[in-house]
Protein backbone atom coordinates (compact mmCIF):
# COMPACT_ATOMS: atom_id res chain seq x y z
CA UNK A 1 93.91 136.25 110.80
CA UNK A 2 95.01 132.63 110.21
CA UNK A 3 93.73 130.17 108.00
CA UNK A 4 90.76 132.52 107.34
CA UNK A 5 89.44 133.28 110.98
CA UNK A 6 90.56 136.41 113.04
CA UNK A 7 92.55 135.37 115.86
CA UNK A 8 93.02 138.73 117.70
CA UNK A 9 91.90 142.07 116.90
CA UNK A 10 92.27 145.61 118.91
CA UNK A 11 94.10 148.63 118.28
CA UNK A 12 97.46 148.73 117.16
CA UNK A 13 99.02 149.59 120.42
CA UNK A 14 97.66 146.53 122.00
CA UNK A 15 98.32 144.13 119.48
CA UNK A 16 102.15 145.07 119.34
CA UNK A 17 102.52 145.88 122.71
CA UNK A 18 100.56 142.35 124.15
CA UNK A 19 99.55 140.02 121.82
CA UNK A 20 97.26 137.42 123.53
CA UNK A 21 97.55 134.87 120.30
CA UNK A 22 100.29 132.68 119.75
CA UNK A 23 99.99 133.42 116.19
CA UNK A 24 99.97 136.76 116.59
CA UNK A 25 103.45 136.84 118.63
CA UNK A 26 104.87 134.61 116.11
CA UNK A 27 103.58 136.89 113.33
CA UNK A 28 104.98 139.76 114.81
CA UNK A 29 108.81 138.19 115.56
CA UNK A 30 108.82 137.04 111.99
CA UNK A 31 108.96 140.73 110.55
CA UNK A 32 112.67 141.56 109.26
CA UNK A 33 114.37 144.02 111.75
CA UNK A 34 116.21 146.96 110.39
CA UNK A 35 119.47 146.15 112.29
CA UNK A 36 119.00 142.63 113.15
CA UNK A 37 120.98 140.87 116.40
CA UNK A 38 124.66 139.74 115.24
CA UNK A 39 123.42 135.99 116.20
CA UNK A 40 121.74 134.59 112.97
CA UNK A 41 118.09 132.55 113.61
CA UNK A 42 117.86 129.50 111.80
CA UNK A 43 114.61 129.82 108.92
CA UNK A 44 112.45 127.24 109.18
CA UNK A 45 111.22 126.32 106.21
CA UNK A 46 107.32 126.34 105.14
CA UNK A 47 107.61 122.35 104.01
CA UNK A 48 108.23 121.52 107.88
CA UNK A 49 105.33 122.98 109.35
CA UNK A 50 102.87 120.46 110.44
CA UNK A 51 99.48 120.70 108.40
CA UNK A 52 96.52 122.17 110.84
CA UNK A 53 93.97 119.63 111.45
CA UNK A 54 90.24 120.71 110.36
CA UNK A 55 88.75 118.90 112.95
CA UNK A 56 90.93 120.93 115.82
CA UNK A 57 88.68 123.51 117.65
CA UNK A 58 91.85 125.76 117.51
CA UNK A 59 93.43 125.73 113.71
CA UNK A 60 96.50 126.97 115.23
CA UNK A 61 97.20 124.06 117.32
CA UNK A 62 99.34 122.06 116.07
CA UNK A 63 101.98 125.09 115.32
CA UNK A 64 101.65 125.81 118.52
CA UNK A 65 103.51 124.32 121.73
CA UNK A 66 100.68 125.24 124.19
CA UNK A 67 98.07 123.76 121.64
CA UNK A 68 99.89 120.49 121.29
CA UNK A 69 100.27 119.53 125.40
CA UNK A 70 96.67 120.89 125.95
CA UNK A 71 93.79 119.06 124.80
CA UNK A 72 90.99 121.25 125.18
CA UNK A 73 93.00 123.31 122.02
CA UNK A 74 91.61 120.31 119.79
CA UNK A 75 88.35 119.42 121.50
CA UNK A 76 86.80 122.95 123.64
CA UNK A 77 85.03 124.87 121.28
CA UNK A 78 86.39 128.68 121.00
CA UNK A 79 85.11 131.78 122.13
CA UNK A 80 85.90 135.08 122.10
CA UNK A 81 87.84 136.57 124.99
CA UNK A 82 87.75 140.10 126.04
CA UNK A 83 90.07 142.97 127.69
CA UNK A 84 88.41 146.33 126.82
CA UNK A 85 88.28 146.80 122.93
CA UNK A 86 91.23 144.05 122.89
CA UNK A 87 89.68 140.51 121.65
CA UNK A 88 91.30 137.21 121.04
CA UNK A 89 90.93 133.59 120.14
CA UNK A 90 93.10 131.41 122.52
CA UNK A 91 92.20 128.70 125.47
CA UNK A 92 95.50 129.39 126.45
CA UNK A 93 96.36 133.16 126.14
CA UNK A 94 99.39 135.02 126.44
CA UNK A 95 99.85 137.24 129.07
CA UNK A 96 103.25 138.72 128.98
CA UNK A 97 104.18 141.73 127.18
CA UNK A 98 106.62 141.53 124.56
């Protein structure tokens, strides 16, 4: 969920396994790892982010690099796309498993 609208939504497996949102990806690689890599990730801070725009069909847009180059993100209205019981959000979808 992001900014009050579900995003994706499936079972656990496929959510973790291949996340079709960009959201959810980023959601996902922001949770602490018990024995993190030795090279350190710079934080980005919550100030930086950009604000979403309300008037963007896609509030995730303008966090997101796909969302920003495409323009259908802020004009072509959403719907819901399907794989089985997997569903997500996205003009622009992820298809690699991470």
């Amino acid at each position: 969920m992001f900014r009050g609208k579900i995003v994706e939504k499936g079972d656990r497996t496929q959510i973790f396994s291949n996340p079709h949102h960009h959201y959810t990806k980023n959601l996902i690689s922001s949770v602490p790892l018990a024995e993190p890599p030795e090279a350190e990730i710079e934080a980005i801070s919550v100030d930086t982010l950009p604000i979403p725009n309300s008037a963007d069909a896609c509030s995730y847009r303008t966090r997101c690099a796909v969302g920003l180059a495409e323009s259908e993100c802020g004009t072509k209205e959403l719907k819901i796309s399907l794989a089985g019981s997997h569903e997500w959000l996205c003009h622009f979808p992820l298809e690699s498993k991470i």
